[in-house]
Protein backbone atom coordinates (compact mmCIF):
# COMPACT_ATOMS: atom_id res chain seq x y z
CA UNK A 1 -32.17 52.10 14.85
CA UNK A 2 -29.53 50.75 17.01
CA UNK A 3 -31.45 47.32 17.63
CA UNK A 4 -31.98 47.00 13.90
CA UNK A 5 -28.12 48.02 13.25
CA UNK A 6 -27.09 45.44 15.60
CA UNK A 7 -29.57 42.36 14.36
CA UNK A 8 -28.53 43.24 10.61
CA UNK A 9 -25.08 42.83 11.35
CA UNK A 10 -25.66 39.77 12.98
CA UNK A 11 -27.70 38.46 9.96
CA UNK A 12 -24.46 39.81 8.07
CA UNK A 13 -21.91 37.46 9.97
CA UNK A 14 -24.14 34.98 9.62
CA UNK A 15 -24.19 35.21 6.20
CA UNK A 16 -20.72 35.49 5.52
CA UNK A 17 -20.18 32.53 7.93
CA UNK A 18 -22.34 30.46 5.86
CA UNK A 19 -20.54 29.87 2.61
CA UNK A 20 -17.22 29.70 4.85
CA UNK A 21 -18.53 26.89 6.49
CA UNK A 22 -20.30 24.86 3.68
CA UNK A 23 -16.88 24.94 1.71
CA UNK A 24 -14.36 24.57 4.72
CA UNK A 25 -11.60 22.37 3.49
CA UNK A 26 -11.04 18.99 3.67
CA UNK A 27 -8.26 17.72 5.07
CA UNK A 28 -6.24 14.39 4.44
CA UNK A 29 -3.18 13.62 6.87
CA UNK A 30 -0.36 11.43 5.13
CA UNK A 31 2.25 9.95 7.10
CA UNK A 32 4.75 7.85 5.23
CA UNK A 33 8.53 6.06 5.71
CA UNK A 34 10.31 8.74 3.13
CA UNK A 35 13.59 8.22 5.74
CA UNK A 36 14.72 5.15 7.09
CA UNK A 37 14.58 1.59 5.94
CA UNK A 38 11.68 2.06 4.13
CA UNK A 39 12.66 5.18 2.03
CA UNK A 40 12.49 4.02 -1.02
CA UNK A 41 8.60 3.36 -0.67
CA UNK A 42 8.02 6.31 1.08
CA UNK A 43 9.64 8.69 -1.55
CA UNK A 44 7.79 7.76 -4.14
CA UNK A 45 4.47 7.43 -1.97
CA UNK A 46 5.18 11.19 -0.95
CA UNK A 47 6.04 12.25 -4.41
CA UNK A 48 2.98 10.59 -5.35
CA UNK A 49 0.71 13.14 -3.05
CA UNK A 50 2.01 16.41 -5.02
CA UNK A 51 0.19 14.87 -7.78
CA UNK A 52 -3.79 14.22 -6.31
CA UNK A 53 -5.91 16.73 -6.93
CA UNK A 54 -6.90 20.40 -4.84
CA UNK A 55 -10.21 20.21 -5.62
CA UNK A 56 -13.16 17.85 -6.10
CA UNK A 57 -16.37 18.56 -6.81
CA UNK A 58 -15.99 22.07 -6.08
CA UNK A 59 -14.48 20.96 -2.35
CA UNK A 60 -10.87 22.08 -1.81
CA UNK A 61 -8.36 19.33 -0.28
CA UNK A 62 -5.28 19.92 1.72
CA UNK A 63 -2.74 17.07 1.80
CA UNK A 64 -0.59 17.28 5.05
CA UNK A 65 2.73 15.11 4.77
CA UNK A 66 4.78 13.32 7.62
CA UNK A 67 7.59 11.79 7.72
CA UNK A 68 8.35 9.29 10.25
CA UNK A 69 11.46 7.82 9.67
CA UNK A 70 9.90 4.18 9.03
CA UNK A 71 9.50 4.49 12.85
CA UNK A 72 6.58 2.72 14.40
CA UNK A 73 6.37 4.93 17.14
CA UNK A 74 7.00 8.35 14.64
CA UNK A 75 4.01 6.58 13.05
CA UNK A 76 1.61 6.65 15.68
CA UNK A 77 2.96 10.45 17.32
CA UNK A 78 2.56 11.49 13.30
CA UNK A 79 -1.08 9.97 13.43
CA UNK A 80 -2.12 11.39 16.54
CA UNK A 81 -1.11 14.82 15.83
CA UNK A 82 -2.57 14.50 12.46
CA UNK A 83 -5.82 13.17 13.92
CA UNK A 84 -6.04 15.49 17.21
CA UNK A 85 -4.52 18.49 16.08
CA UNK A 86 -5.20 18.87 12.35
CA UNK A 87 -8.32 17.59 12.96
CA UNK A 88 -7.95 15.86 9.45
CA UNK A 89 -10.97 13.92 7.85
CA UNK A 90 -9.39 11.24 6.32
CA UNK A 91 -5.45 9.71 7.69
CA UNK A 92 -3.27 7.93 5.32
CA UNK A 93 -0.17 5.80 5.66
CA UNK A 94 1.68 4.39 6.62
CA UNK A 95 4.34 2.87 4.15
CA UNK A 96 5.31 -0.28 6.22
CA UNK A 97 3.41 -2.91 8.30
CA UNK A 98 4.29 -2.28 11.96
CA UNK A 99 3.42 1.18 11.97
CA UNK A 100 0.41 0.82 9.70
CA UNK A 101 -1.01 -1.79 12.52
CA UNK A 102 -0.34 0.50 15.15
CA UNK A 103 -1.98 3.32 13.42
CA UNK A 104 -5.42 1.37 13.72
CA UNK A 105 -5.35 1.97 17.19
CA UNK A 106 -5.17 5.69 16.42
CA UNK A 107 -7.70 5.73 13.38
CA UNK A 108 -10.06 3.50 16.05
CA UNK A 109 -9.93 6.15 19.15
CA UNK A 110 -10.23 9.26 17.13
CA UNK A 111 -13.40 7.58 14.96
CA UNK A 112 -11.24 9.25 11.63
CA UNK A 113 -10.85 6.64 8.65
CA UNK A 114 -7.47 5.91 7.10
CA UNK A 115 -6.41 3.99 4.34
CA UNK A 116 -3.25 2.40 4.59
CA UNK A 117 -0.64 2.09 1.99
CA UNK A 118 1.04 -1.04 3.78
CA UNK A 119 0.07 -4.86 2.85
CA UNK A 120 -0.93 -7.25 5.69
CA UNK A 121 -4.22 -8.39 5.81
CA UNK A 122 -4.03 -7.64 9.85
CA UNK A 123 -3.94 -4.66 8.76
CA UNK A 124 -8.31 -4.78 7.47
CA UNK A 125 -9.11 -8.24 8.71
CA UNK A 126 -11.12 -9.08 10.91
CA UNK A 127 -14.05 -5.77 10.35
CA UNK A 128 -13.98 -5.56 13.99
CA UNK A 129 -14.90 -2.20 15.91
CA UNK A 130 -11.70 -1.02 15.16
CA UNK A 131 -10.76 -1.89 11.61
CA UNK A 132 -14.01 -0.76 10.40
CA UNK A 133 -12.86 2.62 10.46
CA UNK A 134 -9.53 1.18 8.18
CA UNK A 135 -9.24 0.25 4.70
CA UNK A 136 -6.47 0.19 2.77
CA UNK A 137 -4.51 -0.04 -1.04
CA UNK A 138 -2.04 -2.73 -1.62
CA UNK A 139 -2.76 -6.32 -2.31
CA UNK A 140 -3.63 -8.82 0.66
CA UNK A 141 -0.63 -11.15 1.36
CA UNK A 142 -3.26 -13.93 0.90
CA UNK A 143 -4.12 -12.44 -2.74
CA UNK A 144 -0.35 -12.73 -3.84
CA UNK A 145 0.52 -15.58 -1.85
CA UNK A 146 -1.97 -17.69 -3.69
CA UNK A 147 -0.63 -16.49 -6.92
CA UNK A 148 2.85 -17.66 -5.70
CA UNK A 149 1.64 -21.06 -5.02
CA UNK A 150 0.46 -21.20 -8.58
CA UNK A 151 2.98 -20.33 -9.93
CA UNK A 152 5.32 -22.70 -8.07
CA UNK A 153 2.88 -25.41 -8.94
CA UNK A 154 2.98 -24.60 -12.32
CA UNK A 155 7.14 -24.96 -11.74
CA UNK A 156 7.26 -28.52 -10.32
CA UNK A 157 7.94 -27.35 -7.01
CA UNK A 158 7.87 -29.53 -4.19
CA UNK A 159 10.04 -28.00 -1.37
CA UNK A 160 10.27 -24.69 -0.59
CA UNK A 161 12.77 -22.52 1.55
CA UNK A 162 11.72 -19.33 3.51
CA UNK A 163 13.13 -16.18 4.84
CA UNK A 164 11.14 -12.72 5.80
CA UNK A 165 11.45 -9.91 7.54
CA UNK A 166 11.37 -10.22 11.86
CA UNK A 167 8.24 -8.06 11.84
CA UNK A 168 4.84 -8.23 11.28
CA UNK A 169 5.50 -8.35 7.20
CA UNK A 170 7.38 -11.12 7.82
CA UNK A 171 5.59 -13.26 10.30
CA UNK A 172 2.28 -12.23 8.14
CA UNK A 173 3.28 -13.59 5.27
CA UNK A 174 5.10 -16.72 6.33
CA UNK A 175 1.42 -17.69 7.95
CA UNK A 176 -0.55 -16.96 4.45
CA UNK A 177 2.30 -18.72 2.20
CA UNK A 178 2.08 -22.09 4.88
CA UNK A 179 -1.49 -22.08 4.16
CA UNK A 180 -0.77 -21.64 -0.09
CA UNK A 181 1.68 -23.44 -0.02
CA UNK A 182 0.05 -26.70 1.53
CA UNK A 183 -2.95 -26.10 -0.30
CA UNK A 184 -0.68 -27.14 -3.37
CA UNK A 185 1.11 -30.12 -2.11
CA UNK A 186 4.25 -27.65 -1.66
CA UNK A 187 6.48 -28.42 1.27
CA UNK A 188 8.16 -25.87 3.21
CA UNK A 189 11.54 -27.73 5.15
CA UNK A 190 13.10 -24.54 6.19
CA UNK A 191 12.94 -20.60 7.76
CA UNK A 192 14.89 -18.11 8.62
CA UNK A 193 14.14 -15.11 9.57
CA UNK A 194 16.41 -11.22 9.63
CA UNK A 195 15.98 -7.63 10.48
CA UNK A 196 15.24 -4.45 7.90
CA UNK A 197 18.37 -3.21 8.98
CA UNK A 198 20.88 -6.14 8.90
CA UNK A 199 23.77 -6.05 6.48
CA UNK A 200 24.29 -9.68 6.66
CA UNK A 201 22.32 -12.41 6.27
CA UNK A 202 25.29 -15.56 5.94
CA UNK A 203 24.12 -17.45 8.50
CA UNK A 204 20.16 -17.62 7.40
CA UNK A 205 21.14 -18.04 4.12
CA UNK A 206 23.45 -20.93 4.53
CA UNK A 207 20.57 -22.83 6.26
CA UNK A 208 18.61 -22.72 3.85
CA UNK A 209 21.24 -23.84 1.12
CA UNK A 210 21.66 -26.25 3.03
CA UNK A 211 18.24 -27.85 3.29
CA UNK A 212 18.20 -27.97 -0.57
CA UNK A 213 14.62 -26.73 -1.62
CA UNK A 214 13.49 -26.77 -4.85
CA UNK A 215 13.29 -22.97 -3.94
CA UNK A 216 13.01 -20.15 -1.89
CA UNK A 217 11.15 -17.08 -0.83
CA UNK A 218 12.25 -13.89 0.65
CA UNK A 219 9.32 -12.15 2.42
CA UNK A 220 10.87 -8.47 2.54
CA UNK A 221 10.25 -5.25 0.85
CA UNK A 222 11.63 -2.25 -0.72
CA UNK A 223 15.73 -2.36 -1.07
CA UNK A 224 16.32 -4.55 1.99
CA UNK A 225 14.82 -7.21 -0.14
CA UNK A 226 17.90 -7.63 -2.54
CA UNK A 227 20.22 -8.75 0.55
CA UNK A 228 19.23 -12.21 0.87
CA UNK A 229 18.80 -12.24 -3.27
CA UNK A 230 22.14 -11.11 -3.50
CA UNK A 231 23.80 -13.48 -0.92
CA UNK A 232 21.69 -16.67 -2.18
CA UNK A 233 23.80 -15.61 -5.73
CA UNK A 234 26.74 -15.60 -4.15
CA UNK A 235 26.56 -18.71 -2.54
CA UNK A 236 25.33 -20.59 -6.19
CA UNK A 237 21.90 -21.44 -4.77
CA UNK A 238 20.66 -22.95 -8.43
CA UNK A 239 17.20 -23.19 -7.34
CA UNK A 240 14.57 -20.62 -8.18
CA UNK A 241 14.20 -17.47 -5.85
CA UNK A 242 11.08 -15.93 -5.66
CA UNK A 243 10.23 -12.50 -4.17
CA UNK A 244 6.56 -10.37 -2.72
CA UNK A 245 5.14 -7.72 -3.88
CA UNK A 246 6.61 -5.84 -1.39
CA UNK A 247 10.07 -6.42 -3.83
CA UNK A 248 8.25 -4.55 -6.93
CA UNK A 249 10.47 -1.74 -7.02
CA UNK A 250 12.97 0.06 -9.19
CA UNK A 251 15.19 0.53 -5.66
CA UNK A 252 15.27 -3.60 -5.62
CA UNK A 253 16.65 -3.86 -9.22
CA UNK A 254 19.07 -0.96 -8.53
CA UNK A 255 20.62 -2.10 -5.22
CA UNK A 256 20.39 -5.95 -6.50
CA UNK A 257 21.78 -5.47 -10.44
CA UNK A 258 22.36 -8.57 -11.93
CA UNK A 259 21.87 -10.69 -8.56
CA UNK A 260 17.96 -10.16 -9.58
CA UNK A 261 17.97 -11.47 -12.54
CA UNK A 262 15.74 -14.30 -13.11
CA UNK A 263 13.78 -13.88 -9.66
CA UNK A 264 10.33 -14.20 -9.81
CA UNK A 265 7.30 -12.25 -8.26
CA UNK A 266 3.68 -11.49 -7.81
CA UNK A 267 2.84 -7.74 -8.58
CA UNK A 268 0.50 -5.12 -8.95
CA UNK A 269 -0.55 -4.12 -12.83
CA UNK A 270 1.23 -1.05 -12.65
CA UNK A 271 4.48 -2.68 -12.66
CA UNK A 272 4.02 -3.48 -16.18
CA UNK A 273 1.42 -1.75 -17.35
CA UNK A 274 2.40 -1.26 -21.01
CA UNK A 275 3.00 -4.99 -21.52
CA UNK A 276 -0.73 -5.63 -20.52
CA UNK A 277 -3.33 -6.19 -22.98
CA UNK A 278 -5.73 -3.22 -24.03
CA UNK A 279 -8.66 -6.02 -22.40
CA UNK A 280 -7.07 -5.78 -18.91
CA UNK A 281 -9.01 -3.14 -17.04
CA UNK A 282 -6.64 -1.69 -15.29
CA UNK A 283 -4.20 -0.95 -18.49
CA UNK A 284 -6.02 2.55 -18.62
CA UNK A 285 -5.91 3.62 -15.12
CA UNK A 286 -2.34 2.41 -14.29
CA UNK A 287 -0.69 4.11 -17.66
CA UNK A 288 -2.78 7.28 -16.31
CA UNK A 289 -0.84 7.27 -13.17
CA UNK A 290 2.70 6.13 -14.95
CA UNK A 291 1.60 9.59 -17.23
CA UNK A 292 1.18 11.19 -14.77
CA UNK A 293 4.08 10.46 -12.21
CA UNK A 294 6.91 10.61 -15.02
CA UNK A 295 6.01 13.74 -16.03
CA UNK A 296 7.32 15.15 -12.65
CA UNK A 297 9.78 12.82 -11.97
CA UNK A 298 11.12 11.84 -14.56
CA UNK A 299 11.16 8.85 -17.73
CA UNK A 300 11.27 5.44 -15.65
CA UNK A 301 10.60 6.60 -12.34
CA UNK A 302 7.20 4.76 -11.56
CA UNK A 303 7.07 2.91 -8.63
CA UNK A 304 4.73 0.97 -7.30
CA UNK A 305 4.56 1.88 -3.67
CA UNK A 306 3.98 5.20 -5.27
CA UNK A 307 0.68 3.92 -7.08
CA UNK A 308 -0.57 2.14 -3.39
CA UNK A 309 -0.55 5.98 -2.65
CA UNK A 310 -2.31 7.18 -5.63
CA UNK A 311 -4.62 4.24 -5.47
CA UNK A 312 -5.48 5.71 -1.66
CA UNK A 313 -6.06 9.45 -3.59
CA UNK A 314 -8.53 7.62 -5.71
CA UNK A 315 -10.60 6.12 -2.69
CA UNK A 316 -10.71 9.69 -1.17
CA UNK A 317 -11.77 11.16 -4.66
CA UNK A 318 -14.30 8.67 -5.03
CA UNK A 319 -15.88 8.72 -1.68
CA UNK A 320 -15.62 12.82 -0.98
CA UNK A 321 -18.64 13.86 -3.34
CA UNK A 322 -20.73 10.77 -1.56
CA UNK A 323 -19.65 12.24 2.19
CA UNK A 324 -20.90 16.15 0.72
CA UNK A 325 -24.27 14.84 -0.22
CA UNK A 326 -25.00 13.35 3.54
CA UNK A 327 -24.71 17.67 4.50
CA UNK A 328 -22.04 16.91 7.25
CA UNK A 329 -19.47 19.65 7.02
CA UNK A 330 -15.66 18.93 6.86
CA UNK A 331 -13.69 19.09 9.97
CA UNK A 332 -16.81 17.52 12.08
CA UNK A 333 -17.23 13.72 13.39
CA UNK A 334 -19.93 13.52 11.41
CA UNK A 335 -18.16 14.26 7.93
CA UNK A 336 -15.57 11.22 9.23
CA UNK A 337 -18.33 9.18 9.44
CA UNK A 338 -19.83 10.09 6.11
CA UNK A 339 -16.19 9.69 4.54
CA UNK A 340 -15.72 6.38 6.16
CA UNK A 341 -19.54 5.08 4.95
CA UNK A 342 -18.51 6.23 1.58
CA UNK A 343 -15.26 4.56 1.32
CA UNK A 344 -16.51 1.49 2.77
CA UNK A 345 -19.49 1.62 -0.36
CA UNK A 346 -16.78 2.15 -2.83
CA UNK A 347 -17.65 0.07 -6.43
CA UNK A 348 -16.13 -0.52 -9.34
CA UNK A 349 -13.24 2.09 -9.61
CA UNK A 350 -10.18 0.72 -11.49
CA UNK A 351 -7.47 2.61 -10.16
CA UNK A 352 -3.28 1.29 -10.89
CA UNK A 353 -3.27 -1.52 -8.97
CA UNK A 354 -6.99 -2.76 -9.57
CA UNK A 355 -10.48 -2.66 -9.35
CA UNK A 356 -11.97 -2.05 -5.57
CA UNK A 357 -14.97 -3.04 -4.28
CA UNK A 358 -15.04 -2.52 -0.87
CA UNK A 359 -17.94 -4.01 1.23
CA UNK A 360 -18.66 -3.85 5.51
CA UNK A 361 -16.76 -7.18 5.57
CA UNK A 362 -13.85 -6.21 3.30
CA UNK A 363 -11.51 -3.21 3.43
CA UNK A 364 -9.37 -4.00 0.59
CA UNK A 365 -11.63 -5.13 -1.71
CA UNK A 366 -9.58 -5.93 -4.76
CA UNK A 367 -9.45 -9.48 -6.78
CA UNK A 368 -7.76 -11.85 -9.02
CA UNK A 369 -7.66 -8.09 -11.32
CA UNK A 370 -4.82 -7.08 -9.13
CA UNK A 371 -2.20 -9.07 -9.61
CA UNK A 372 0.37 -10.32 -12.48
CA UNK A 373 3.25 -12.41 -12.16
CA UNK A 374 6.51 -10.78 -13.15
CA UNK A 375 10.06 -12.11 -14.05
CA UNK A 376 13.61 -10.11 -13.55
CA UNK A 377 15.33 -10.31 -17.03
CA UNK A 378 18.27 -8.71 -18.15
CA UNK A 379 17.44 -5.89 -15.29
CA UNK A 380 13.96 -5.56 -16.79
CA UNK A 381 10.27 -6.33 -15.01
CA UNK A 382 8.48 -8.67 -17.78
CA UNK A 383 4.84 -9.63 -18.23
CA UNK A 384 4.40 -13.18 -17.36
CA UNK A 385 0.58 -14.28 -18.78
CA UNK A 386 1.59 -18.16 -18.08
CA UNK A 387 1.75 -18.21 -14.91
């Protein structure tokens, strides 16, 4: 009796551990800039989280959020912990550049994928040993730079002025818009370069008054953006001033007023989603996320840094049903392999910002579909189809 008692307990734990273990939770680490510099795309990125979904296809999901302060090194201590500790299955962030490309280092080491919600291209490219474990939501710099060019083309321009951020955002996209901009017979005669955190940029900016281009471009993002728009005002620059992606924020028009006005930009659909036309197919998904996000925060409050972050929510919705059916369990190496083969097979889902197709040789996987062209009027993001 007391060898059968003791076999049908253990026949009972076993059972019991059984269903524990084939619905363990997932877990997705998030660390994003919600302090710092970079606040106001980390706010709305976090805010963004509250609103993915608990459960998918009957598997629970726990979203853990950082903060690191946009800190490069809170970015990597954030990742680690997330990664080592947590033991999280997928890691997300973070909002800026620098911290983003020292998070692949992380994601790499710890064989966990992540899906970044920052925008160089160094970021996915090349598919090396290490970035094949990253992937990642916001338009390539190339994508929007070549849209700039257009545009600019379309414009008459012939000389072009520069100044970006003294990072990695920065010195990324002054090497894609050379390349643009010579593909289109567009000269670029001078740069300047300043820091997230400077309150003046005089100096730069008379430079490149000075050289007389036809126009310029500031390479920054989120509110740190508006300084040299609001200084190249002030000093009557009458050429046209264009902005990235990295600009397409309420914050921008907030900090900037009526200095913005007239700037032009490349964005992502969401920006101005209800001005698209019912054939764009990414009208449905981005109004779904505007819906959805202005609901809890409020009429007007979309941002797009917030939809890179829902856009990442997608990938792991998409992919987490394809990572159940391989039978690895959550919490394991395997199920971070399964999750990262999944992503990296992802097809056809329109999310706000565009349709991905990801593929073993590209980690962002999004097209032509994911960008508009957007002028500042009267303190207003408008729809421009021309250009």
């Amino acid at each position: 009796m007391r060898k059968h008692f003791g076999l049908s307990a253990a026949a009972a734990a076993i059972a019991l551990a059984l269903p524990l273990l084939a619905n363990a939770q997932v877990k997705v680490g998030v660390t994003v800039s919600s302090t710092g510099p970079a606040a106001s795309l980390g706010i709305p990125e976090r805010n963004t989280v509250a609103l993915l979904p608990k459960e998918v296809a009957g598997q629970k999901i726990e979203w853990i959020v950082l903060d690191d302060a946009t800190d490069t090194t809170q970015a990597v201590k954030n990742s680690r912990k997330l990664a080592t500790d947590d033991k999280v299955d997928v890691l997300i962030g973070t909002s800026v550049t620098p911290g983003s490309l020292a998070m692949v280092d992380v994601a790499a080491e710890a064989k966990v994928p992540m899906i970044s919600v920052a925008a160089s291209a160094k970021i996915v490219e090349p598919v090396d040993d290490k970035r094949r474990w990253v992937f990642k939501t916001p338009q390539n710099d190339a994508l929007m730079a070549g849209a700039l060019a257009d545009a600019m083309a379309k414009s008459k321009v012939k000389t072009l002025g520069f100044i970006g951020f003294a990072d990695a955002y920065g010195d990324g996209w002054l090497d894609v818009m050379q390349k643009a901009a010579k593909a289109k017979g567009i000269e670029i005669v001078a740069i300047e370069k300043y820091s997230r955190t400077d309150t003046s940029v005089t100096g730069q900016v008379l430079k490149l008054v000075g050289a007389k281009p036809d126009a310029i471009l500031i390479a920054g993002a989120g509110t740190p953006s508006a300084l040299p728009q609001k200084e190249l005002k002030a000093r009557n620059y009458g050429g046209t001033i264009y902005q990235t992606h990295g600009a397409a924020n309420n914050d921008v028009l907030r900090v900037c007023g009526k200095d913005c006005d007239g700037m032009l930009l490349p964005a992502g659909p969401l920006l101005v989603a209800a001005q698209l036309p019912d054939s764009n197919q990414v009208k449905k998904s981005a109004l779904a996320y505007v819906e959805a996000y202005e609901k809890a925060n409020g009429a007007g409050s979309t941002n797009t840094f917030g939809g890179h972050m829902w856009d990442a929510g997608q990938l792991v919705v998409a992919a987490l049903p394809v990572a159940l059916k391989s039978g690895a369990k959550p919490g394991t190496p395997e199920f971070r392999v399964a999750m990262r083969d999944a992503l990296e097979g992802v097809k056809d889902l329109a999310a706000s910002q565009g349709v991905f197709n990801m593929s073993p040789t590209d980690h962002a996987g999004f097209d032509e579909r994911s960008r508009v062209m957007v002028k500042v009027e009267g303190g207003k993001w408008v729809y421009q189809p021309g250009l």
